[in-house]
Protein backbone atom coordinates (compact mmCIF):
# COMPACT_ATOMS: atom_id res chain seq x y z
CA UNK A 1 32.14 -40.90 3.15
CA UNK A 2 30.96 -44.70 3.94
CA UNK A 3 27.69 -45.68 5.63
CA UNK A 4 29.88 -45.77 8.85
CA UNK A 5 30.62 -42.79 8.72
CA UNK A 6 27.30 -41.48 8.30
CA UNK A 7 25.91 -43.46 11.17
CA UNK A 8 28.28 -42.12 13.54
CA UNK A 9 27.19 -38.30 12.35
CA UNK A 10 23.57 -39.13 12.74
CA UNK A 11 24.44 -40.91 16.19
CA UNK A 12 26.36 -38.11 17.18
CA UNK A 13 23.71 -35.42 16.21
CA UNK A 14 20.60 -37.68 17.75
CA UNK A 15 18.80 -38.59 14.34
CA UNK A 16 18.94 -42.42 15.01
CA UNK A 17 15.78 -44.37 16.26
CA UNK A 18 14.83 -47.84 16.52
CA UNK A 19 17.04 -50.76 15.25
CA UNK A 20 19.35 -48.48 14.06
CA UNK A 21 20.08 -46.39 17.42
CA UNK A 22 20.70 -49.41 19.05
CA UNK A 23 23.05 -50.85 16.81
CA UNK A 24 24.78 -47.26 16.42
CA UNK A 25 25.25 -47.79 20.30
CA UNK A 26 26.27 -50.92 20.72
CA UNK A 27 29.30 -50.08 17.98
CA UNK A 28 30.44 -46.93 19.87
CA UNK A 29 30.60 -49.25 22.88
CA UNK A 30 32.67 -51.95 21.11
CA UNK A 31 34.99 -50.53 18.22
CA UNK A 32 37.11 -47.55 19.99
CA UNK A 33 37.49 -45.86 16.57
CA UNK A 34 33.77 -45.76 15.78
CA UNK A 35 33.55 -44.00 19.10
CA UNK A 36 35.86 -41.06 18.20
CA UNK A 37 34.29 -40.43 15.16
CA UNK A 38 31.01 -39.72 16.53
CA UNK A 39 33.24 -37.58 19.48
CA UNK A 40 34.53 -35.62 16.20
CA UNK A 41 31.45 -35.42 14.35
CA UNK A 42 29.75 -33.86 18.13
CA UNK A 43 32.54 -31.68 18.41
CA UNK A 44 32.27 -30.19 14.79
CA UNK A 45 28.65 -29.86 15.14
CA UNK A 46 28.92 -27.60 18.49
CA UNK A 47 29.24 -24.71 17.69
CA UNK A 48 27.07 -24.89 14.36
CA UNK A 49 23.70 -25.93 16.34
CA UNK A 50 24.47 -22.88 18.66
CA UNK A 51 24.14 -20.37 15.40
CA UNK A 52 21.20 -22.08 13.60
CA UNK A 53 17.77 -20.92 14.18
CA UNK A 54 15.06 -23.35 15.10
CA UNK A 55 13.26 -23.95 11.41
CA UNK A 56 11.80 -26.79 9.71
CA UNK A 57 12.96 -27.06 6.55
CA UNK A 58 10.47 -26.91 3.62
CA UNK A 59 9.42 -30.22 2.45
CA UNK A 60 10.24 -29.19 -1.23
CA UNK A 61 14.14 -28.77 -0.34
CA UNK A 62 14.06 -32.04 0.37
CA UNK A 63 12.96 -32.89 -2.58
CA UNK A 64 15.30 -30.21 -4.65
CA UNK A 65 18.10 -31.57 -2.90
CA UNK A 66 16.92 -35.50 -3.81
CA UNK A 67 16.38 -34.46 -7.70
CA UNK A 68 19.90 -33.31 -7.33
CA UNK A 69 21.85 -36.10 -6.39
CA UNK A 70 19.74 -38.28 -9.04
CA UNK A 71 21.06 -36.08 -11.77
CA UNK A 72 24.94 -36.63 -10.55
CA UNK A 73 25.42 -40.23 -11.89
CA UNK A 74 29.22 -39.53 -11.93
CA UNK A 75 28.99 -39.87 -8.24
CA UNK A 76 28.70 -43.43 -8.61
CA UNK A 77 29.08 -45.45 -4.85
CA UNK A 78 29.22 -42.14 -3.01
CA UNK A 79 25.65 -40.54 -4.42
CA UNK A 80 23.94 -44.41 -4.05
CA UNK A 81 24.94 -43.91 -0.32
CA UNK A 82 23.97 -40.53 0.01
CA UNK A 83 20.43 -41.17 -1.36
CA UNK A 84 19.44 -43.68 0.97
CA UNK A 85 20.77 -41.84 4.50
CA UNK A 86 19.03 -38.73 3.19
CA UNK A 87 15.82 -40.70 3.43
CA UNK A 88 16.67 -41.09 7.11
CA UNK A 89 17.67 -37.74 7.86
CA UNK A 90 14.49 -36.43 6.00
CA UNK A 91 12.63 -38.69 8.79
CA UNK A 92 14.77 -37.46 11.45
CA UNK A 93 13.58 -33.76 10.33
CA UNK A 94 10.16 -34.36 12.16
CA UNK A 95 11.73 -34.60 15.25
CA UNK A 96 15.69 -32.43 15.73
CA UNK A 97 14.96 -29.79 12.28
CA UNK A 98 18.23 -28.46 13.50
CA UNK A 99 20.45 -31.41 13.97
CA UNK A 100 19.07 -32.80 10.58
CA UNK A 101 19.76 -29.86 8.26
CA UNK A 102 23.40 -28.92 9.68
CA UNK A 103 24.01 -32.75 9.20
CA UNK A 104 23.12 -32.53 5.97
CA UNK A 105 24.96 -28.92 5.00
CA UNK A 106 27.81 -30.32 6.04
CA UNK A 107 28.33 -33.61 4.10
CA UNK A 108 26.09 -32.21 0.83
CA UNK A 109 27.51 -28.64 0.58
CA UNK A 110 30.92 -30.19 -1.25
CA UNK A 111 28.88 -32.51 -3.34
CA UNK A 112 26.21 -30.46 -4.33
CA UNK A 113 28.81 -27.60 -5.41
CA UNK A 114 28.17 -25.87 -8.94
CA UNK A 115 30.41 -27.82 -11.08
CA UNK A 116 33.50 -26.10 -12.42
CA UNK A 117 33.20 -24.53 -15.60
CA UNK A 118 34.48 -25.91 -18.26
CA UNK A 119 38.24 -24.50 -19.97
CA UNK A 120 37.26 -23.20 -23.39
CA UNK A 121 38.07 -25.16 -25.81
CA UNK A 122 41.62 -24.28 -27.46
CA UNK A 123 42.28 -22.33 -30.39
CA UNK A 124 43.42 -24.51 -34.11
CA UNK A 125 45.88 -23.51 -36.27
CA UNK A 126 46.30 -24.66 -40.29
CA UNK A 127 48.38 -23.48 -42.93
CA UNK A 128 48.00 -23.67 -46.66
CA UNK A 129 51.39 -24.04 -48.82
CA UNK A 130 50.16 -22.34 -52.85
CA UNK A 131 52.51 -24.15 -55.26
CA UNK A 132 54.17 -22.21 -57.80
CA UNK A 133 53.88 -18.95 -55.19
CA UNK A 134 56.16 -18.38 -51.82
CA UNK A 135 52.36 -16.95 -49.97
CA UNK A 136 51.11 -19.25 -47.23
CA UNK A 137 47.58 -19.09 -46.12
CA UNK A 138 47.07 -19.22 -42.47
CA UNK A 139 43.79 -20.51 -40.74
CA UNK A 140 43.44 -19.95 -36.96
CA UNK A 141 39.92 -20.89 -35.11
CA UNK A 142 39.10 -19.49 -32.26
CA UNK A 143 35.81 -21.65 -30.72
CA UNK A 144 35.02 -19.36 -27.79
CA UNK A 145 34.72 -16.57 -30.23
CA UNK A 146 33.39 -18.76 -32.92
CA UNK A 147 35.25 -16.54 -35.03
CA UNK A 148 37.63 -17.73 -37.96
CA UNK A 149 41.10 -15.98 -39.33
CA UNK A 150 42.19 -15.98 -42.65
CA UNK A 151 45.32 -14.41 -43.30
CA UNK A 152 46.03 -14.13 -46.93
CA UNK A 153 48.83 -11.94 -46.77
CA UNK A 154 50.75 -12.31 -50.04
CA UNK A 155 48.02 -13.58 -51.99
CA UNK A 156 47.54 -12.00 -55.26
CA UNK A 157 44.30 -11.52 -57.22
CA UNK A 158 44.31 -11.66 -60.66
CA UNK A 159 40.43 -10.31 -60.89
CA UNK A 160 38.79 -12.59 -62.32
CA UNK A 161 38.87 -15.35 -59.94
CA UNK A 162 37.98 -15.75 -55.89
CA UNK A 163 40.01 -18.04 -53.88
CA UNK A 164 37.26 -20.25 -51.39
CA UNK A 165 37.98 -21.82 -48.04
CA UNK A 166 36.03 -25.27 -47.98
CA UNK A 167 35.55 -27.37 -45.12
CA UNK A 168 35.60 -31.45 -45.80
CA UNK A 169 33.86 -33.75 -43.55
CA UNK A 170 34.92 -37.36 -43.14
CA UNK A 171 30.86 -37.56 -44.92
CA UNK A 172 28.82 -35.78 -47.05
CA UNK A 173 29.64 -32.70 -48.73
CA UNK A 174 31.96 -29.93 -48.81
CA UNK A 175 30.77 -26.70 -46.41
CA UNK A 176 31.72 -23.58 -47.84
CA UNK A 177 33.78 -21.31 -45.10
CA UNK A 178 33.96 -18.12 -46.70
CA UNK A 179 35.92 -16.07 -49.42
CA UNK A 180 39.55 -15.28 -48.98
CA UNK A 181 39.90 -11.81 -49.46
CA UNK A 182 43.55 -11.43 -51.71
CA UNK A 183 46.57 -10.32 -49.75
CA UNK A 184 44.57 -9.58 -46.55
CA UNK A 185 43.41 -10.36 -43.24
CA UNK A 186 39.85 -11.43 -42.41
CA UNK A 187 37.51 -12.62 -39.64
CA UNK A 188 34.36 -14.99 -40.59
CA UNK A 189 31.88 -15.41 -37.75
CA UNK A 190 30.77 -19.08 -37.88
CA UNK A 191 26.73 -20.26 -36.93
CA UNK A 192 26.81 -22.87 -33.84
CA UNK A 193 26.56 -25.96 -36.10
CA UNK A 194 29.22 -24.68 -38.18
CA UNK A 195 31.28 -24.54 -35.71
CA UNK A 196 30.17 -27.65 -33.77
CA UNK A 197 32.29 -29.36 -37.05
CA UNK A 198 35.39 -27.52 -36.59
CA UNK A 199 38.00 -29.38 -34.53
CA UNK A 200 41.36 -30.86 -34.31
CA UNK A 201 42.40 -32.57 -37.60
CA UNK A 202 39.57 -31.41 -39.46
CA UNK A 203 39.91 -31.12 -43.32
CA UNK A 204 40.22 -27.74 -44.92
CA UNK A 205 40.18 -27.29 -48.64
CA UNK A 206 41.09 -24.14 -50.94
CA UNK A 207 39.67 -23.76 -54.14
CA UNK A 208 40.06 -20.95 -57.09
CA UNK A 209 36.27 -20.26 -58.04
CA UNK A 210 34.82 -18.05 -60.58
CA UNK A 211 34.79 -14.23 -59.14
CA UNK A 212 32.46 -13.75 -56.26
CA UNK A 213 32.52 -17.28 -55.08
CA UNK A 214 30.81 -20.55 -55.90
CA UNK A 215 27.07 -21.39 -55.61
CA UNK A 216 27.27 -23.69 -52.67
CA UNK A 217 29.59 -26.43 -54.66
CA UNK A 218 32.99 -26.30 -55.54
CA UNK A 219 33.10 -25.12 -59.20
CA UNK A 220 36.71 -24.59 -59.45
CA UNK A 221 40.28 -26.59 -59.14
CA UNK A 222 41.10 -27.15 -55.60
CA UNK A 223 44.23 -25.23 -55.00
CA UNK A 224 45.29 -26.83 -51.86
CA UNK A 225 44.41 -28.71 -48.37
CA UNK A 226 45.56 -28.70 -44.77
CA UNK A 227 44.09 -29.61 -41.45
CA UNK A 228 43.85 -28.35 -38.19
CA UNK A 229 45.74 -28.66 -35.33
CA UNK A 230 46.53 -27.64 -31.78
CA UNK A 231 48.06 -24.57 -31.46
């Protein structure tokens, strides 16, 4: 909505005074369309002042409803305009309660709706090809679980060594992901910061460590490496 649109609402519903009023007026007088949008605005605001009771709003919803728009920057033009006729309508408050709040239900309800929730994020896919063995290791994530699958189906053991899964930022060091359990399927549950890392065309690394894993640094060959992607 514009600031002429506004005006003819608040003209419409009696919250103009002053300069204002008069200038309100003297455009319903003069531009024909102007005029039928305050006739729409009084017509869709009939039967609404007939079902609201006579209360003042608190002066704190005001407020709530002022902190509100502030914190919707993405509202750009729209919120800017918003802010300064809600001044007027908080004035207009003192005088028509009634008029003022169903004005302002009306054109805030739809822009001070709970945001949509967000889609969770997708599930990644990877895929390890073992030279010298036909066994593929597959990677899925699954953020909104924050749960990772490794299925080693097909991977032998030999017992003495542990196969690693390694994650390899674009900086720093290697993160260790968990041991691959030979020739079956397992789920590693990830910490939030962990996971906060894990995302399409991240760097995965397998390594062959000593049995029961490596201290926190690779120790062994890496085996192979993949990355994730969309499923």
């Amino acid at each position: 909505m514009t600031e002429r649109d506004y005006l003819a609402a608040e003209l419409a519903l009696g919250l103009l005074d002053g300069e204002e009023l008069i200038a309100a007026r003297g455009l319903a007088a003069s531009d024909a369309d102007f005029a039928r949008q305050v006739e729409d605005w009084q017509q869709q605001f009939a039967a609404m002042l007939d079902t609201i009771g006579a209360q003042t709003p608190p002066e704190q919803l005001w407020d709530r409803i002022a902190a509100e728009l502030s914190a919707r920057p993405e509202g750009g033009a729209h919120i800017a305009v918003l802010q300064r006729r809600l001044r007027t309508w908080q004035r207009a408050a003192a005088v028509s309660a009634i008029a003022a709040c169903a004005l302002a239900l009306v054109v805030l309800s739809p822009v001070l709706a709970p945001r949509p929730a967000e889609a969770p994020a997708a599930p990644l896919v990877a895929s390890f090809t073992l030279p010298s063995t036909p066994a593929r290791l597959g990677v899925t994530w699954l953020p909104a679980q924050r749960d990772l699958l490794v299925d080693a189906a097909g991977l032998p053991g030999d017992g003495v060594h542990d196969h690693e899964l390694w994650l390899v930022p674009p900086e720093g060091k290697t993160i260790s992901l968990g041991l691959v359990a030979p020739d079956k399927s397992v789920r590693l549950h990830l910490s939030n910061d962990l996971a906060a890392r894990l995302r399409d065309g991240a760097t995965l690394a397998l390594t062959r460590e000593p049995l029961g894993g490596s201290q926190g640094r690779p120790a062994g060959p890496i085996v192979a490496t993949t990355k994730f992607s969309p499923t």
